[in-house]
Protein backbone atom coordinates (compact mmCIF):
# COMPACT_ATOMS: atom_id res chain seq x y z
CA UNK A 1 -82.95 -35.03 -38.32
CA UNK A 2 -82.33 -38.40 -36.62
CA UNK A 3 -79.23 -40.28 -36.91
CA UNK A 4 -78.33 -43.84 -37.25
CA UNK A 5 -75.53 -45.67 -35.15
CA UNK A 6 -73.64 -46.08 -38.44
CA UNK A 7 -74.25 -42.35 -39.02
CA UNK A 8 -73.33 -41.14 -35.79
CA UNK A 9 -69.90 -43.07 -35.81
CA UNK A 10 -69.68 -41.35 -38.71
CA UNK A 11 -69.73 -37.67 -37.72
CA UNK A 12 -67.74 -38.51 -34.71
CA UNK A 13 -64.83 -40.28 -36.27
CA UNK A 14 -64.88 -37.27 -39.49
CA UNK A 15 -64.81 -34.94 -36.67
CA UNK A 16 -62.39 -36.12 -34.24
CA UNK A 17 -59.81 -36.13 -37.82
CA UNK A 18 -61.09 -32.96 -38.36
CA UNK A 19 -59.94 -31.15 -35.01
CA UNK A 20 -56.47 -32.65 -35.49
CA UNK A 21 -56.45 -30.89 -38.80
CA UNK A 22 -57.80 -27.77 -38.09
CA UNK A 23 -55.85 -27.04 -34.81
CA UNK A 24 -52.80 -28.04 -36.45
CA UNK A 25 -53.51 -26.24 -40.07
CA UNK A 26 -57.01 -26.09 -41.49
CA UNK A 27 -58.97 -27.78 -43.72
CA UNK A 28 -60.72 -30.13 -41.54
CA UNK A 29 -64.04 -28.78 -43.09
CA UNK A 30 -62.83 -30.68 -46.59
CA UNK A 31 -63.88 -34.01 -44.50
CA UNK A 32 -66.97 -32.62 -42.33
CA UNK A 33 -68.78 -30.99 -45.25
CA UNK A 34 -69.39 -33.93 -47.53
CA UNK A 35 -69.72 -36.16 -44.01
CA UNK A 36 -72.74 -33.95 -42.98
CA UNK A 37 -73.96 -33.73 -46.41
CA UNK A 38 -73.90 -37.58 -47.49
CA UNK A 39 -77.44 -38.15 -45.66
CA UNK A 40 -78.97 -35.60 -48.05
CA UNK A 41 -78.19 -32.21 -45.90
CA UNK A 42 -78.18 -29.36 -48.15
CA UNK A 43 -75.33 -27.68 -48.58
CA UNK A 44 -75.99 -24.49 -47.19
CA UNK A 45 -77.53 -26.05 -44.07
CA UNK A 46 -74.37 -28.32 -43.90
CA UNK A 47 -72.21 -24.84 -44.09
CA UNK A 48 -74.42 -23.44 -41.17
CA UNK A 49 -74.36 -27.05 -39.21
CA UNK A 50 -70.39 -27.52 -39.32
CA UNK A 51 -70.19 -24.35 -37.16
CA UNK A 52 -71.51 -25.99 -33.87
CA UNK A 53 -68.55 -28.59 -34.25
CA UNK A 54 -65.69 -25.59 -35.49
CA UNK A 55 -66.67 -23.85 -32.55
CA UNK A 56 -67.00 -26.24 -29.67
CA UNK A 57 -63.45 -27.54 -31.12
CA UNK A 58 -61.99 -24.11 -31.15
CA UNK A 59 -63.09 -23.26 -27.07
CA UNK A 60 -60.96 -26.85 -26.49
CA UNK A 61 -58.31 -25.78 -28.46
CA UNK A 62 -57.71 -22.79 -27.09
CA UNK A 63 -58.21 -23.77 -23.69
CA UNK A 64 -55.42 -26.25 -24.26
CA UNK A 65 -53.09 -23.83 -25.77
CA UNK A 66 -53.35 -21.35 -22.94
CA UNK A 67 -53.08 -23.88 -20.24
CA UNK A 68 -49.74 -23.98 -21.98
CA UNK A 69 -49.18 -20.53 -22.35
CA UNK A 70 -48.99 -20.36 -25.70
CA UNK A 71 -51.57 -17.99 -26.31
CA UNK A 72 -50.23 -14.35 -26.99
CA UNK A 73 -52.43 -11.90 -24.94
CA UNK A 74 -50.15 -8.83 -25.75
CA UNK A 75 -52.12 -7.71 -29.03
CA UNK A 76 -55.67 -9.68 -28.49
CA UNK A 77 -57.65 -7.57 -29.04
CA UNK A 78 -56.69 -5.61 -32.09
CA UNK A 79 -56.20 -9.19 -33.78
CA UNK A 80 -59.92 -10.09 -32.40
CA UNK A 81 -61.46 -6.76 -33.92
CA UNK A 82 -61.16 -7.00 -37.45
CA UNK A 83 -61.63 -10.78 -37.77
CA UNK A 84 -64.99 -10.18 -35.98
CA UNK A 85 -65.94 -7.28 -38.46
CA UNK A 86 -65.08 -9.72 -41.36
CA UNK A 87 -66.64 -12.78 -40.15
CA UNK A 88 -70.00 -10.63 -39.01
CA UNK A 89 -69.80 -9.46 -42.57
CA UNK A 90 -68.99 -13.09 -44.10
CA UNK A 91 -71.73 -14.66 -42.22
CA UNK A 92 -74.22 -11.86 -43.15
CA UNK A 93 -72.80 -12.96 -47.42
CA UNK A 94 -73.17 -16.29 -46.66
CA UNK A 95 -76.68 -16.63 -45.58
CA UNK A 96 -77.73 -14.91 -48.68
CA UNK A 97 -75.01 -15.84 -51.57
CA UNK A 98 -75.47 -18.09 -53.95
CA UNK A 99 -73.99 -21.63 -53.26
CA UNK A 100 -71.96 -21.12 -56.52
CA UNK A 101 -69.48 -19.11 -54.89
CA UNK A 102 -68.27 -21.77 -52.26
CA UNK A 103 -66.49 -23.75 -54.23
CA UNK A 104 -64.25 -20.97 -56.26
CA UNK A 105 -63.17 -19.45 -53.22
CA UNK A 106 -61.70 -22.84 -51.30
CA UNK A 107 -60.29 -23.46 -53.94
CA UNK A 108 -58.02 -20.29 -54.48
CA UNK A 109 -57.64 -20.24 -50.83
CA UNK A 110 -56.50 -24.01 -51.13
CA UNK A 111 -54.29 -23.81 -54.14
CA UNK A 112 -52.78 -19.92 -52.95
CA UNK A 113 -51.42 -21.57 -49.66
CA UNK A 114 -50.13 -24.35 -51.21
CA UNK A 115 -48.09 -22.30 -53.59
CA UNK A 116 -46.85 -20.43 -50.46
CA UNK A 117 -45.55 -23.00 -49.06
CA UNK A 118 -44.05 -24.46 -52.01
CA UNK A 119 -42.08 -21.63 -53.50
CA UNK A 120 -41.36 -19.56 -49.99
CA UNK A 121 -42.17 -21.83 -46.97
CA UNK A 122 -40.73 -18.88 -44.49
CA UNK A 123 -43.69 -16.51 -45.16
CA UNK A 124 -45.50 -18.90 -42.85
CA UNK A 125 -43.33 -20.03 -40.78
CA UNK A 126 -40.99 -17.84 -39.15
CA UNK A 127 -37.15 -18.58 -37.91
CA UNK A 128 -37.26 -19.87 -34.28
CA UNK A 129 -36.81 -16.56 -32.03
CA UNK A 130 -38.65 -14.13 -34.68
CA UNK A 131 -40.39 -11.74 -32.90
CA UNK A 132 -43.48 -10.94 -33.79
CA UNK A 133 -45.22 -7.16 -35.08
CA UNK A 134 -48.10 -5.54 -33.49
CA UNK A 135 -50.81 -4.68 -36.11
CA UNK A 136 -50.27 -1.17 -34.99
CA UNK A 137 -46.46 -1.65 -36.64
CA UNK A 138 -47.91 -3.56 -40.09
CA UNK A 139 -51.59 -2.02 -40.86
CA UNK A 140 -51.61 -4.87 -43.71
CA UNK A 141 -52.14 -7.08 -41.00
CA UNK A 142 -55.39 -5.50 -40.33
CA UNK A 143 -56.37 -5.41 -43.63
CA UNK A 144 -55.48 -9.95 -43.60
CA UNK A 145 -57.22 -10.56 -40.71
CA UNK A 146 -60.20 -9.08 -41.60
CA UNK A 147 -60.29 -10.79 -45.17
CA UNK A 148 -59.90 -13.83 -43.62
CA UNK A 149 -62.96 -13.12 -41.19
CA UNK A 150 -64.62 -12.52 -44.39
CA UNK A 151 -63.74 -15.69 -46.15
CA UNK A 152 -64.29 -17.51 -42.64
CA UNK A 153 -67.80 -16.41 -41.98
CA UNK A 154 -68.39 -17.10 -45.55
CA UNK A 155 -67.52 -20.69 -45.92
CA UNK A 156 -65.60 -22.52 -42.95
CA UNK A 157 -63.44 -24.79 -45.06
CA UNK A 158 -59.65 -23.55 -45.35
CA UNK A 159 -59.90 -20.94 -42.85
CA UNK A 160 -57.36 -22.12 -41.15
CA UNK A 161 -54.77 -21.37 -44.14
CA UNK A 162 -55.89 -17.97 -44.37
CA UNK A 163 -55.76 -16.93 -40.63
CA UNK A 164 -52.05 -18.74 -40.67
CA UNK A 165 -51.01 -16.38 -43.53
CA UNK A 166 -52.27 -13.10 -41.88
CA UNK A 167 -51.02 -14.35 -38.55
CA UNK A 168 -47.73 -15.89 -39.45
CA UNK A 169 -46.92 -14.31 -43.00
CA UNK A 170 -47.29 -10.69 -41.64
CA UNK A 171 -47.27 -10.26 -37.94
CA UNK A 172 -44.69 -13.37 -38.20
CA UNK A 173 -46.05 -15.36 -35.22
CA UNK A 174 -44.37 -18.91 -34.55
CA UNK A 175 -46.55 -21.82 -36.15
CA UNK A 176 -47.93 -22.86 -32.28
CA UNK A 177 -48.88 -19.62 -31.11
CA UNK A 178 -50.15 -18.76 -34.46
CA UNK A 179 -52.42 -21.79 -34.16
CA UNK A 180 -53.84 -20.27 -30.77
CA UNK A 181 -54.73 -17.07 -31.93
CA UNK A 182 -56.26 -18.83 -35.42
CA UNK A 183 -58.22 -20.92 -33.12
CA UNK A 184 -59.23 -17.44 -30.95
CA UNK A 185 -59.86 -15.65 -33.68
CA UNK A 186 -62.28 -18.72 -35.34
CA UNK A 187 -64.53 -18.59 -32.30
CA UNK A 188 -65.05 -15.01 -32.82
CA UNK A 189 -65.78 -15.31 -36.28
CA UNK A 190 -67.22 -19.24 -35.98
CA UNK A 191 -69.53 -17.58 -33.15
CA UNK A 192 -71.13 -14.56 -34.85
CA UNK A 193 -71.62 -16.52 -38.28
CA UNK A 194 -73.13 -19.03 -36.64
CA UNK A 195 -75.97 -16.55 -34.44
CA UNK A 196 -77.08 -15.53 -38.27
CA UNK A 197 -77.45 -18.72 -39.58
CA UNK A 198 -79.46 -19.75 -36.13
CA UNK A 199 -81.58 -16.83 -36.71
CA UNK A 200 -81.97 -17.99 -40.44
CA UNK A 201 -82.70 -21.42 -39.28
CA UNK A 202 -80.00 -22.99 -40.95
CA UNK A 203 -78.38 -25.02 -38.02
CA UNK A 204 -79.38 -29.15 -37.84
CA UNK A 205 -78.63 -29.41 -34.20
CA UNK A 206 -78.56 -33.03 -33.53
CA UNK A 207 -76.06 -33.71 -36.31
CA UNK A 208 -73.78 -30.33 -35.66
CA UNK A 209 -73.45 -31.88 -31.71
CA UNK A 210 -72.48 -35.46 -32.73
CA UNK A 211 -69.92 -34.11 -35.51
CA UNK A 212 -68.64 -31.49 -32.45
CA UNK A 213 -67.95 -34.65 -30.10
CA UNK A 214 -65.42 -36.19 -32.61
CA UNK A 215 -64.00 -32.30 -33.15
CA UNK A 216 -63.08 -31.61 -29.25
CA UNK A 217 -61.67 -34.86 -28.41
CA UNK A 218 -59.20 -33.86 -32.10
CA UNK A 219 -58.54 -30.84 -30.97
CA UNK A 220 -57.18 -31.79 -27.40
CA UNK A 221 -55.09 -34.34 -29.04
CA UNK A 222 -53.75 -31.73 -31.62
CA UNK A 223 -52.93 -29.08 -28.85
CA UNK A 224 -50.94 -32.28 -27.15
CA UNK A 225 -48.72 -32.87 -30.54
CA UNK A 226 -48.27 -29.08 -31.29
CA UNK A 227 -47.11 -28.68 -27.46
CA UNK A 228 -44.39 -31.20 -27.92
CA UNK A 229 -43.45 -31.06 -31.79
CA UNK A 230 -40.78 -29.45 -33.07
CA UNK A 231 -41.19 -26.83 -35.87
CA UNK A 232 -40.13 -28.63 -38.70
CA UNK A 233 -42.58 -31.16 -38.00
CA UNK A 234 -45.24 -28.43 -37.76
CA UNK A 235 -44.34 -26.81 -40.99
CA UNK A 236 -44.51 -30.05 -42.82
CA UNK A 237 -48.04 -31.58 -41.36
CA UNK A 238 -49.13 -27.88 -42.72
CA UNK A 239 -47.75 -28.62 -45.83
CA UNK A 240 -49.13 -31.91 -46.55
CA UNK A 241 -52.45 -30.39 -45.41
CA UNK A 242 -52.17 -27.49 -47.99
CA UNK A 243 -51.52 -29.99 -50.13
CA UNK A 244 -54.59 -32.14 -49.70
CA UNK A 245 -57.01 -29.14 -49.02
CA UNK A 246 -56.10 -28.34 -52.77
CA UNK A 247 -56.65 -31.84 -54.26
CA UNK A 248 -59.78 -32.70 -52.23
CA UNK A 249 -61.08 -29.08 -53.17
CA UNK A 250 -60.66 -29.77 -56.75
CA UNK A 251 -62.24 -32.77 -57.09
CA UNK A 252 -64.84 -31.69 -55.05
């Protein structure tokens, strides 16, 4: 597929908003999807293509965040493990499913979250000082993360809400290091959904490489602001982008 200047500056700009939105919440697939699939891409190729930009924006991410220290090594990998079995197995469901079944499930991941954070903002972000569980001490959280590889390797869009409620709602994580193992725990599931839909031919490289410039230069801004802000300020951008995920998914 070859892109025009117009095109190009396009992708870049969607994806540069994108990577602030996804390091900082999710959601930033609600702008990249219809951006990738405005020149005609269908939309399971679009699904498959928005994965080179997720995961060159998550290796930036994360690389920012642990610069900072801010990523939690202490229970790595049993967070890793079962949002790799769940995204393997989303991926595998995604290649295969019927397009149909995108749309209902951003949009109860959308609207769920926002009703979260609406009725009991705490469940997602914890008191400053919580400490956080080991999944060994809440099994449920085993049981999250690997749903939400699942419903990551599946369809990209609103992951980001998900991993923040397994990470933050029951291993009670603080909203920045949350957003550093969500962003570790999307390349693991970003990287093995993405190998089947290479092997199923499903990946439009030049466009998923122009979108992913716009995504790492967002995501090293995002790692910046989430560095520096303070938690209310967190907890609100999330809720706004709850907020919009929802609306944008239902008139989608």
């Amino acid at each position: 597929m070859e892109l025009d200047l117009a095109y190009s500056a396009l992708l870049i700009a969607t994806g540069f908003l994108a990577g602030i939105i996804n390091t900082l919440a999710g959601g930033g697939s609600n702008l990249t999807l219809p951006a990738l699939m405005v020149m005609g891409m269908p939309a399971d190729v679009a699904n498959a293509t928005n994965r080179v930009g997720v995961l060159l924006q998550g290796l930036v991410g994360v690389k920012g965040f642990h610069k900072a220290g801010k990523v939690d090594q202490t229970d790595f990998m049993p967070i890793l493990i079962p949002t790799l079995l769940g995204g393997l197995v989303g991926g595998l469901f995604a290649s295969f499913a019927p397009e149909t079944l995108l749309k209902p499930l951003l949009l109860t991941a959308m609207i769920s979250m926002t009703l979260i954070m609406l009725v009991k903002p705490s469940i997602v972000a914890p008191p400053e000082g919580t400490i956080p569980f080991k999944i060994s001490e809440r099994p449920s959280a085993w049981l999250a993360l690997f749903a939400a590889g699942i419903y990551g390797g599946f369809v990209q869009a609103g992951v980001g809400f998900v991993l923040i409620a397994a990470l933050a709602g029951t291993l009670r994580y603080d909203l920045v290091r949350t957003n550093a193992l969500k962003m570790v725990c999307t390349i693991g599931f970003t990287l093995l959904a993405l190998l089947v839909f290479i092997w199923n031919d499903q990946v439009w490289w030049i466009p998923g490489l122009t979108l992913a410039c716009g995504t790492m230069v967002g995501s090293m801004v995002a790692v910046k602001f989430a560095i520096k802000a303070k938690p209310q300020h967190l907890k609100w951008f999330l809720f706004v982008m709850t907020l919009v995920g929802s609306i944008a998914a239902l008139m989608s």
